[in-house]
C-alpha atoms as a PDB file:
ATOM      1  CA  UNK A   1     -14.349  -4.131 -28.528  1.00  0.00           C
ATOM      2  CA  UNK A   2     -15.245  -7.586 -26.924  1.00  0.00           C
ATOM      3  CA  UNK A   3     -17.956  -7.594 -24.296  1.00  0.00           C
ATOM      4  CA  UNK A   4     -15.202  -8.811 -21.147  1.00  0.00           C
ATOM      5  CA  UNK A   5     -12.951  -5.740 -22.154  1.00  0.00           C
ATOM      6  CA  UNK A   6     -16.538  -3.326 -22.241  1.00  0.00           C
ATOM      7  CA  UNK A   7     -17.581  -4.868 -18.780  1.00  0.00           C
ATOM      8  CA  UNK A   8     -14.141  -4.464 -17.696  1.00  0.00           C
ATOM      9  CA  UNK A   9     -13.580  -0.986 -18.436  1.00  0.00           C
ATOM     10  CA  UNK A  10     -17.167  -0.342 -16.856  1.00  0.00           C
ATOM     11  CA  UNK A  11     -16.327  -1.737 -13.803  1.00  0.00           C
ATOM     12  CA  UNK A  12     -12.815   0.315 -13.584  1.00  0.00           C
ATOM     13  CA  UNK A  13     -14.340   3.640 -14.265  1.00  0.00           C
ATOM     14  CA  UNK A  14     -17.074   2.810 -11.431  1.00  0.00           C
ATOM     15  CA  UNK A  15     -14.195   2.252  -9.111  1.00  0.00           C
ATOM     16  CA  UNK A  16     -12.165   4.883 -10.069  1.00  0.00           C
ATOM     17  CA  UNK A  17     -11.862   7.132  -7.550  1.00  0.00           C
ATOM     18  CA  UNK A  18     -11.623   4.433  -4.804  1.00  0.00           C
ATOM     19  CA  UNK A  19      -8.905   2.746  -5.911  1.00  0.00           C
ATOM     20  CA  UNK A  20      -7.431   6.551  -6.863  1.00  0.00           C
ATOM     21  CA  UNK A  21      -7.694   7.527  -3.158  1.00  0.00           C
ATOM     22  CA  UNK A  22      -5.851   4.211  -1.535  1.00  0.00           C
ATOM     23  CA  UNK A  23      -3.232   5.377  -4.165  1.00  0.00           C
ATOM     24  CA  UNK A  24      -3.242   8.427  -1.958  1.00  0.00           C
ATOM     25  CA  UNK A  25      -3.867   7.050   0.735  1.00  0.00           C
ATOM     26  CA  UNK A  26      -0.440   4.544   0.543  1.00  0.00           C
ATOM     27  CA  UNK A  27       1.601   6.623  -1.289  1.00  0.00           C
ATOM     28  CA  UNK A  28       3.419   9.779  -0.909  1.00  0.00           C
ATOM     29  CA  UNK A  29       4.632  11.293  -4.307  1.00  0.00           C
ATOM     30  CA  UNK A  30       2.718  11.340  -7.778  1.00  0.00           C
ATOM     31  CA  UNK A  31       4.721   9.314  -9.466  1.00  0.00           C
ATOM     32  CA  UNK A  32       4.241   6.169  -7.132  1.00  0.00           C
ATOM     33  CA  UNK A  33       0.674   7.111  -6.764  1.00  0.00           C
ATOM     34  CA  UNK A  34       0.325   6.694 -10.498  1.00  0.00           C
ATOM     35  CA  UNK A  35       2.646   3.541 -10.666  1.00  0.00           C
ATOM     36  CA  UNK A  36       0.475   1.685  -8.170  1.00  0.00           C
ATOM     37  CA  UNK A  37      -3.199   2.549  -9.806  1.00  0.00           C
ATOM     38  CA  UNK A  38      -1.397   1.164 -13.174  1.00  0.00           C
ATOM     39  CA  UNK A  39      -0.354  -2.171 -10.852  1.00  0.00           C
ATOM     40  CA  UNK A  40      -3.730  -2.186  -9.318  1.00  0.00           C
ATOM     41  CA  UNK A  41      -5.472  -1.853 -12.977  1.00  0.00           C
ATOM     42  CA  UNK A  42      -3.153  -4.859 -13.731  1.00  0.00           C
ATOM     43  CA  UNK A  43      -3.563  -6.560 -11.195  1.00  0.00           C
ATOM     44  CA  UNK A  44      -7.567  -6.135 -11.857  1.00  0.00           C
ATOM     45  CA  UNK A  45      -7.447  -7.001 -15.624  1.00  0.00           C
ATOM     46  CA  UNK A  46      -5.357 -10.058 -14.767  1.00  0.00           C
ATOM     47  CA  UNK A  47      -7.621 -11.501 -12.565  1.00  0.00           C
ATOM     48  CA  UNK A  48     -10.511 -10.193 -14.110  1.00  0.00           C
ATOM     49  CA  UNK A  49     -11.829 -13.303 -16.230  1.00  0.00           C
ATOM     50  CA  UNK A  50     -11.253 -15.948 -13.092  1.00  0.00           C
ATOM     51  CA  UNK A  51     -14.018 -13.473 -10.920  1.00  0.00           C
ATOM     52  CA  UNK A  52     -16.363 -15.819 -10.756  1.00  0.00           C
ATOM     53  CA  UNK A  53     -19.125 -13.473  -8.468  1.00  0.00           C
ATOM     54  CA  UNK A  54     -18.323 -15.589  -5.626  1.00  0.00           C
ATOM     55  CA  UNK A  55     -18.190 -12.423  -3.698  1.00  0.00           C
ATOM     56  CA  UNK A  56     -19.636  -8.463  -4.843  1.00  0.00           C
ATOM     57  CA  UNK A  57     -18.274  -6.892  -7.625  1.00  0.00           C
ATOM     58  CA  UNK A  58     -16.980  -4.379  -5.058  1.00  0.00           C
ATOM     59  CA  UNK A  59     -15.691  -6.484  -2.501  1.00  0.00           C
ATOM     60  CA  UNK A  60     -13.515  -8.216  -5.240  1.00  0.00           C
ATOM     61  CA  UNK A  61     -12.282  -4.599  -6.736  1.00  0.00           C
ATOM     62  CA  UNK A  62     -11.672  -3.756  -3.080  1.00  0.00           C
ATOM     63  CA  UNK A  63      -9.494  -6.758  -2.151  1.00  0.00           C
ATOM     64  CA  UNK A  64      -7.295  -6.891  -4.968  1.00  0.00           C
ATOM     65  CA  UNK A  65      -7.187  -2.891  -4.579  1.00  0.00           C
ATOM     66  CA  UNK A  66      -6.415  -3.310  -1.029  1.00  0.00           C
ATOM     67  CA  UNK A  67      -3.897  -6.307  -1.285  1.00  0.00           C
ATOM     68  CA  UNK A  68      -2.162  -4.664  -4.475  1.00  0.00           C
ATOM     69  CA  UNK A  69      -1.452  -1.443  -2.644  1.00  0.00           C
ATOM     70  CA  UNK A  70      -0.478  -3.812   0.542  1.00  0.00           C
ATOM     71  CA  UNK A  71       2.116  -5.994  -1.550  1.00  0.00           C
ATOM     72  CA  UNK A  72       3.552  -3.579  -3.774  1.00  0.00           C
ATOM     73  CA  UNK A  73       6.380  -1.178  -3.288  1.00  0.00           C
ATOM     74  CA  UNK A  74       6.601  -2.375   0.238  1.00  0.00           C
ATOM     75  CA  UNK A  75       9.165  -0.095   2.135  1.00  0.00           C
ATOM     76  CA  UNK A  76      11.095  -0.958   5.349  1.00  0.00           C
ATOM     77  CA  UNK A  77       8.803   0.090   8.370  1.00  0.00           C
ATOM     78  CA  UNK A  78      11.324   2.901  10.640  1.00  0.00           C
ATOM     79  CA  UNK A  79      10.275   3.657  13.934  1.00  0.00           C
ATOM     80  CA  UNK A  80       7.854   6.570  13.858  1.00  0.00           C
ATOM     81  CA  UNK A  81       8.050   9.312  16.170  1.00  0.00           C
ATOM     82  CA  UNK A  82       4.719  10.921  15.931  1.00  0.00           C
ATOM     83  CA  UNK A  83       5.512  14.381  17.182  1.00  0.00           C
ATOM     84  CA  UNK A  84       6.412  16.767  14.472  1.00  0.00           C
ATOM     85  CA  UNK A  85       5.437  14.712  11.458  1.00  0.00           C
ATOM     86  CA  UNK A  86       2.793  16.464  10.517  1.00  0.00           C
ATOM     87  CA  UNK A  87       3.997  19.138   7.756  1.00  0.00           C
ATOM     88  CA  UNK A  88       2.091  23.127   8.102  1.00  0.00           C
ATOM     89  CA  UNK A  89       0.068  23.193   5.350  1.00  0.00           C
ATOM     90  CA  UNK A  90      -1.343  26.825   6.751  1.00  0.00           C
ATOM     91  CA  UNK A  91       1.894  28.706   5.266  1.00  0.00           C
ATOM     92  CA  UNK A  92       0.777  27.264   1.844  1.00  0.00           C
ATOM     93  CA  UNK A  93      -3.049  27.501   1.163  1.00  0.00           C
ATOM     94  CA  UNK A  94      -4.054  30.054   4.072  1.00  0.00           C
ATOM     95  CA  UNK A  95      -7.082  30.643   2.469  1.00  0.00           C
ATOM     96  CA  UNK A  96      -9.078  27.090   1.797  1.00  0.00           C
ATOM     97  CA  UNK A  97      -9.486  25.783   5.267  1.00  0.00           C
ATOM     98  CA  UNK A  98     -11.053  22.549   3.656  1.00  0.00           C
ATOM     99  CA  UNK A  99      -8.137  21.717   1.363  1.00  0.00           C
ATOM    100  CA  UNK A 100      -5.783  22.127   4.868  1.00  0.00           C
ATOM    101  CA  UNK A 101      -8.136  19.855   6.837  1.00  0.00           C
ATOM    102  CA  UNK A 102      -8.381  17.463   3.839  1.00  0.00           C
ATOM    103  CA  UNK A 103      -4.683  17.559   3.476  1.00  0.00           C
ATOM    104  CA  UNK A 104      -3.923  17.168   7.340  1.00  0.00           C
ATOM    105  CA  UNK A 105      -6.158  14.344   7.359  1.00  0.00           C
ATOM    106  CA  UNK A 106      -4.366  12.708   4.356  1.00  0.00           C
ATOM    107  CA  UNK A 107      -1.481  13.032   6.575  1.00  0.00           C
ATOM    108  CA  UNK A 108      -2.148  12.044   9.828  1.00  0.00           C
ATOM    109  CA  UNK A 109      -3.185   8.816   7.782  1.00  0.00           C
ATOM    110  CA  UNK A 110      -0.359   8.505   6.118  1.00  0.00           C
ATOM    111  CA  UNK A 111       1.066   7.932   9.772  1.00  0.00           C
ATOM    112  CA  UNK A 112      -1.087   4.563  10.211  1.00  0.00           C
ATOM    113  CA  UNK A 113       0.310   0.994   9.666  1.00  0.00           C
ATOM    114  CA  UNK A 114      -1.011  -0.863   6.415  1.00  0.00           C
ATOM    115  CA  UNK A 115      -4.070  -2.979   8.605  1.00  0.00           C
ATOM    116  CA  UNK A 116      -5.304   0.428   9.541  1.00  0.00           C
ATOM    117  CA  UNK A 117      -5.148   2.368   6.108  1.00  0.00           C
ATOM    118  CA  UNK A 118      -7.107  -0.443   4.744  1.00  0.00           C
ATOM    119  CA  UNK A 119      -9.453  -0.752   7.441  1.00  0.00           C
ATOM    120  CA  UNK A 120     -10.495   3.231   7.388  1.00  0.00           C
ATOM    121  CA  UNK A 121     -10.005   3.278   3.671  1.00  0.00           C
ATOM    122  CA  UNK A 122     -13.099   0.692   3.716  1.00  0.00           C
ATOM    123  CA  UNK A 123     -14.463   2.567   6.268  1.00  0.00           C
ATOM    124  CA  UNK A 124     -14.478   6.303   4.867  1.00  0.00           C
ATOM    125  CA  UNK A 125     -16.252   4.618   1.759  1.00  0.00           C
ATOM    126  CA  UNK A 126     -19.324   4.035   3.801  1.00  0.00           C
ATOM    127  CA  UNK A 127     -18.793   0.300   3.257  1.00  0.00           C
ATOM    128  CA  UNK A 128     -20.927  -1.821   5.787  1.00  0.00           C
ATOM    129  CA  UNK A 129     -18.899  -3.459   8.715  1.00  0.00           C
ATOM    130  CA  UNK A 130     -19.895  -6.578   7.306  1.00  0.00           C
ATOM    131  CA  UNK A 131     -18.412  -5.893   3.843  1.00  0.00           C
ATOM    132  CA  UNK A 132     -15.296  -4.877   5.215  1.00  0.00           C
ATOM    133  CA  UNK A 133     -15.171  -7.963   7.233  1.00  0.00           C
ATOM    134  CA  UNK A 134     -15.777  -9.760   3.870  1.00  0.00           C
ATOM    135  CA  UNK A 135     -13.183  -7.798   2.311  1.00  0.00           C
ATOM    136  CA  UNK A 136     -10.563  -8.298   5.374  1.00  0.00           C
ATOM    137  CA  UNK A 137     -11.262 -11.462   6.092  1.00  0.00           C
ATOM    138  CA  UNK A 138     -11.523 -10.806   9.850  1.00  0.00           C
ATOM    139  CA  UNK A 139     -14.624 -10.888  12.148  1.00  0.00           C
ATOM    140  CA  UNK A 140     -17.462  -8.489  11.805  1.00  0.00           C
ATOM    141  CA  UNK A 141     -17.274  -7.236  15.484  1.00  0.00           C
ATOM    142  CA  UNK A 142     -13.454  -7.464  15.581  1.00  0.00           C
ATOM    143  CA  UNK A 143     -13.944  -4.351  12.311  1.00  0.00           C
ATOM    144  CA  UNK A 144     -16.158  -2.560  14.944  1.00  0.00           C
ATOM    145  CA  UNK A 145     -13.305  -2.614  17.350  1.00  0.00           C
ATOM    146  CA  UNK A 146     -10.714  -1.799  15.249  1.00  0.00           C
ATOM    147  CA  UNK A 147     -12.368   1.143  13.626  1.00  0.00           C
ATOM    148  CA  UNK A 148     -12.809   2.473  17.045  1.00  0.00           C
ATOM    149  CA  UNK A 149      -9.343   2.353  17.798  1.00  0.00           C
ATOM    150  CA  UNK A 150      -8.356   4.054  14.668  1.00  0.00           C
ATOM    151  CA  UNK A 151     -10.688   6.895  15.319  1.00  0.00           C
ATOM    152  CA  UNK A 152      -9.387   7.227  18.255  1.00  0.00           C
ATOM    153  CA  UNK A 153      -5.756   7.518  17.083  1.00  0.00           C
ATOM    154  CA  UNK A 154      -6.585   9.603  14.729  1.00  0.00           C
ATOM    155  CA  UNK A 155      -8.115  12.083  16.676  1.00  0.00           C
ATOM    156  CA  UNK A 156      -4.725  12.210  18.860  1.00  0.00           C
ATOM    157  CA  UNK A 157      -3.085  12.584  16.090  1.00  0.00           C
ATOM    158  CA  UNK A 158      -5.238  15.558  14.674  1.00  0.00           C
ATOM    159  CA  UNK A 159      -4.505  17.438  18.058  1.00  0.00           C
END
């Protein structure tokens, strides 16, 4: 095996389950999930011999991740009315309370626009403000302010 397709392979399984949970993250069903990690490994792979370190390793991964999952299998926004969205997951797995706040949480997420899944995507893996800024291409401060404002929504929205 040639030493780009080694390094590239290492690289993919170190990002793994990142790019596994924006899959989740911005898609609903299995089958999409799966079609956009194979677009994002593509997408990856592709672009793979022009990385050229300018940025991290992981800021790269994460922006062609992020902008991947952004660009493809883009759906008509509809009006959300955010009361009764959120399914009952209590009738189906009454006894693993984590698995119902995990999957409650998935959901209420589900419910944010695309600048906001990526932004607390970054967020929930413990990236830096700084390195999301990188990988957003927005101001440091303006990630702080953001990220408050999604918490904040997303605590309404857990109520």
């Amino acid at each position: 095996m040639k030493s780009i397709e080694k390094d590239f392979l290492l690289t993919l399984s170190q990002y793994n389950p990142m790019i596994h949970k924006l899959c989740r993250l911005y898609r609903d069903s299995l089958e999409d999930r799966e079609d956009l990690f194979q677009e994002i490994v593509f997408q990856l792979w592709k672009s793979y011999p022009q990385f050229k370190g300018d940025s991290s390793l992981s800021t790269w991964v994460y922006r062609v991740a992020l902008n991947t999952a952004l660009a493809s299998f883009r759906k008509k926004t509809v009006p959300i009315n955010y009361s009764n969205q959120l399914p009952d997951f209590a009738e189906e797995h009454p006894n693993d309370e984590l698995l119902l706040r995990q999957e409650r949480l998935f959901a209420v997420l589900k419910l944010l626009d695309d600048s906001e899944k990526a932004l607390i995507s970054l967020y929930f893996e413990e990236l830096s403000y700084q390195q999301i800024a990188e990988i957003t291409g927005i101001n440091e401060n303006y990630v702080g302010v953001k990220l408050n404002r999604i918490k904040a929504k997303i605590k309404t929205l857990m109520k």
